[in-house]
C-alpha atoms as a PDB file:
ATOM      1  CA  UNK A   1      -7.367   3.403 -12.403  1.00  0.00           C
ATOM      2  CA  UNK A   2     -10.017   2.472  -9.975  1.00  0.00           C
ATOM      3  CA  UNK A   3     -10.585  -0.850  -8.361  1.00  0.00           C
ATOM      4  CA  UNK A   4     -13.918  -1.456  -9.994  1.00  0.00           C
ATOM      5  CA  UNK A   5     -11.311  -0.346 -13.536  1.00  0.00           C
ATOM      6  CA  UNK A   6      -8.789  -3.460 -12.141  1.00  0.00           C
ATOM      7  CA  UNK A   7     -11.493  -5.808 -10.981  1.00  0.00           C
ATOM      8  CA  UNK A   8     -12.527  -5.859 -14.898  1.00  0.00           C
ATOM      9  CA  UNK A   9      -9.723  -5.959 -16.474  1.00  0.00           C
ATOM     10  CA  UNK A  10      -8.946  -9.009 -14.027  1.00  0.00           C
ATOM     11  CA  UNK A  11     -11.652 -10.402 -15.623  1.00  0.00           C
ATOM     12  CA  UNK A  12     -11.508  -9.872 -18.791  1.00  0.00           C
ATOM     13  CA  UNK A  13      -7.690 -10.898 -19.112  1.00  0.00           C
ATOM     14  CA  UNK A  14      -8.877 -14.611 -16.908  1.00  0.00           C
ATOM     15  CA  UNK A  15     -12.271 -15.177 -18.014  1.00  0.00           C
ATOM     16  CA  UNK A  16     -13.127 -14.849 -14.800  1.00  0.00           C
ATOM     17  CA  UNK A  17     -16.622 -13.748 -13.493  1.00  0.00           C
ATOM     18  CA  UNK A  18     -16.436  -9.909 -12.179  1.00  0.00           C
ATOM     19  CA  UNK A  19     -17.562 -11.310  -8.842  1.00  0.00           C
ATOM     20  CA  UNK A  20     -15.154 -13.716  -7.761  1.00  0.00           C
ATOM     21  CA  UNK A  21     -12.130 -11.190  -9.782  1.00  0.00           C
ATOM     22  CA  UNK A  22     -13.770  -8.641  -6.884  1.00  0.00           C
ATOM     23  CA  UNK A  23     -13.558 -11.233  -3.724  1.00  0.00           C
ATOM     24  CA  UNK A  24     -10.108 -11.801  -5.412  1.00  0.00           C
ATOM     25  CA  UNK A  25      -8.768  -8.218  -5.249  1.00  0.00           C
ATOM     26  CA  UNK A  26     -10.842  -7.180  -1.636  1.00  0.00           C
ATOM     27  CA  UNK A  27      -8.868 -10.304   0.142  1.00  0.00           C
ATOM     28  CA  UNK A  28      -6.119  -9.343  -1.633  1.00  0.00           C
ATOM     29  CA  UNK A  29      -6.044  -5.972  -0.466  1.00  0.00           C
ATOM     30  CA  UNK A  30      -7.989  -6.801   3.114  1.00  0.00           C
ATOM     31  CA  UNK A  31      -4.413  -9.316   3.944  1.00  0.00           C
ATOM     32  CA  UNK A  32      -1.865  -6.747   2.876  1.00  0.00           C
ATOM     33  CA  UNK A  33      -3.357  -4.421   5.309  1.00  0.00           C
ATOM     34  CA  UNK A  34      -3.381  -7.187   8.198  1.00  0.00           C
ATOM     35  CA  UNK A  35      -0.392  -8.247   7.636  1.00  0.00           C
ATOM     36  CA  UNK A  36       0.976  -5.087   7.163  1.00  0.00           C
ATOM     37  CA  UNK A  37      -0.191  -3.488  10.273  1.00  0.00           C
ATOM     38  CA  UNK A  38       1.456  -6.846  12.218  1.00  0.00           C
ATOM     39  CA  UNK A  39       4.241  -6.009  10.833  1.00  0.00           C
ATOM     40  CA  UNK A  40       5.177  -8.671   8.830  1.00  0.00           C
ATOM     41  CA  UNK A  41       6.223  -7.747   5.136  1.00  0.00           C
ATOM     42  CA  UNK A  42       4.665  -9.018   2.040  1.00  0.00           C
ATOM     43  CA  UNK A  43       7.137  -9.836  -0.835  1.00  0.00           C
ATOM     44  CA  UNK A  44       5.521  -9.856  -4.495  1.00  0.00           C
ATOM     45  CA  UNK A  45       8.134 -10.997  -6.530  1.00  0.00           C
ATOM     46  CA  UNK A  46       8.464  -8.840 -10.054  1.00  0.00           C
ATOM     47  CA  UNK A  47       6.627  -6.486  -8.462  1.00  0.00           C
ATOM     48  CA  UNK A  48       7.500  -5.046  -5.121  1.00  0.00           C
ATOM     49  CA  UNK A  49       7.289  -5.436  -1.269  1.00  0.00           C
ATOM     50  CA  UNK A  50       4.929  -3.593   1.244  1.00  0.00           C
ATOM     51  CA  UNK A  51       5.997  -3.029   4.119  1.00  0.00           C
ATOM     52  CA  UNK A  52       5.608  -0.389   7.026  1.00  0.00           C
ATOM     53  CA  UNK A  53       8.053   2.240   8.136  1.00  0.00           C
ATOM     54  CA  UNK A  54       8.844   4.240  11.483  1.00  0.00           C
ATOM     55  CA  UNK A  55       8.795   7.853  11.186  1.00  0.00           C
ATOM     56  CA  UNK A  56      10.774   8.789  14.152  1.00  0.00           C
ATOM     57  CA  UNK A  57       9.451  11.454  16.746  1.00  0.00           C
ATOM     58  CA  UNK A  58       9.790  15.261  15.648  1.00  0.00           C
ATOM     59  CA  UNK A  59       8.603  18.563  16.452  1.00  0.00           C
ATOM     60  CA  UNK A  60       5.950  20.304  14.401  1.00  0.00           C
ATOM     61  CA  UNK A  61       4.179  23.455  14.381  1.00  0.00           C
ATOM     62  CA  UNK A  62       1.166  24.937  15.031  1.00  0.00           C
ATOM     63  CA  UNK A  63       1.071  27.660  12.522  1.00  0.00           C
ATOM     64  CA  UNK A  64      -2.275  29.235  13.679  1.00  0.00           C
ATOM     65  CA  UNK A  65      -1.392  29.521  17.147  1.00  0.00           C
ATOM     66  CA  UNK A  66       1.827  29.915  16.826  1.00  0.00           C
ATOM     67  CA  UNK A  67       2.926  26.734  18.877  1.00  0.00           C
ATOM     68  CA  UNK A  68       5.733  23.645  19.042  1.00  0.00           C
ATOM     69  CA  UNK A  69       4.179  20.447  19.333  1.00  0.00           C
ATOM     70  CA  UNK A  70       5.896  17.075  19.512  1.00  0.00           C
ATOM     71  CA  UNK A  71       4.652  14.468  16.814  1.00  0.00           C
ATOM     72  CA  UNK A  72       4.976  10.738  18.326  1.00  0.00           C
ATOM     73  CA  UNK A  73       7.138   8.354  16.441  1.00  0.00           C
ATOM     74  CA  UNK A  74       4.437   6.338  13.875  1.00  0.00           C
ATOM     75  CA  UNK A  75       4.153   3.690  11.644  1.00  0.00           C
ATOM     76  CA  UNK A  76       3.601   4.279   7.973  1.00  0.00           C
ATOM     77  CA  UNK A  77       2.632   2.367   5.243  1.00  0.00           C
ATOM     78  CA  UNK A  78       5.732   1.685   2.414  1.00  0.00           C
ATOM     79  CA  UNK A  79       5.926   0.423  -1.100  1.00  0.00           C
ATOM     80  CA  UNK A  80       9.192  -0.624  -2.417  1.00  0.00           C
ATOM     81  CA  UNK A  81       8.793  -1.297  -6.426  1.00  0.00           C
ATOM     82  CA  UNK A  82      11.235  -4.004  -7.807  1.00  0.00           C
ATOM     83  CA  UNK A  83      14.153  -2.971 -10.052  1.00  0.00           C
ATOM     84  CA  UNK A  84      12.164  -4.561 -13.024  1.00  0.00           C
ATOM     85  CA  UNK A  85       9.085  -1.939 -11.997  1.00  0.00           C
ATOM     86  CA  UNK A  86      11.441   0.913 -11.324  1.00  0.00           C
ATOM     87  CA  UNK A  87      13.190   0.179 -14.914  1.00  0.00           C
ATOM     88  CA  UNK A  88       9.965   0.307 -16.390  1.00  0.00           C
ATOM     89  CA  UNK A  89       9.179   3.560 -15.248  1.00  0.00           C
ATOM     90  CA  UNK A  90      12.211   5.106 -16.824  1.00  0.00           C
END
């Protein structure tokens, strides 16, 4: 499903016009990233939590020249689906 897929569906579920539903799911999506890359978590309740994790420093390889290289530790983005979600899947 594609955003443009969502941003309907928003609106046709609300009655809301397609363009505000749109502004809707951008700032949506525009503050999880910010808030995200602060570091601060975002809880959804029934639905999940994003959050960031550290992937600690490692060594990789070079394949094509045959090299070690160390990879830094990094942030990474994280979704953590509620148990409702998860039971839903099964």
């Amino acid at each position: 499903m594609t955003k443009a897929e969502i941003v309907a569906e928003i609106s046709r579920q609300t009655g809301v016009e397609r363009e505000k539903a749109l502004r809707v799911v951008e700032a949506l999506m525009v503050i999880i990233k910010d808030k995200t890359a602060e570091g601060e978590d975002i809880f959804l309740r029934g639905f999940g939590t994003f959050t960031t994790k550290t992937r600690a420093a490692k060594v990789g390889r070079l394949i094509k020249e045959n090299k070690s290289v160390i990879v830094p530790e990094h942030k990474i983005p994280y979704f953590k689906p509620c148990e409702d979600y998860k039971a839903q899947l099964a």
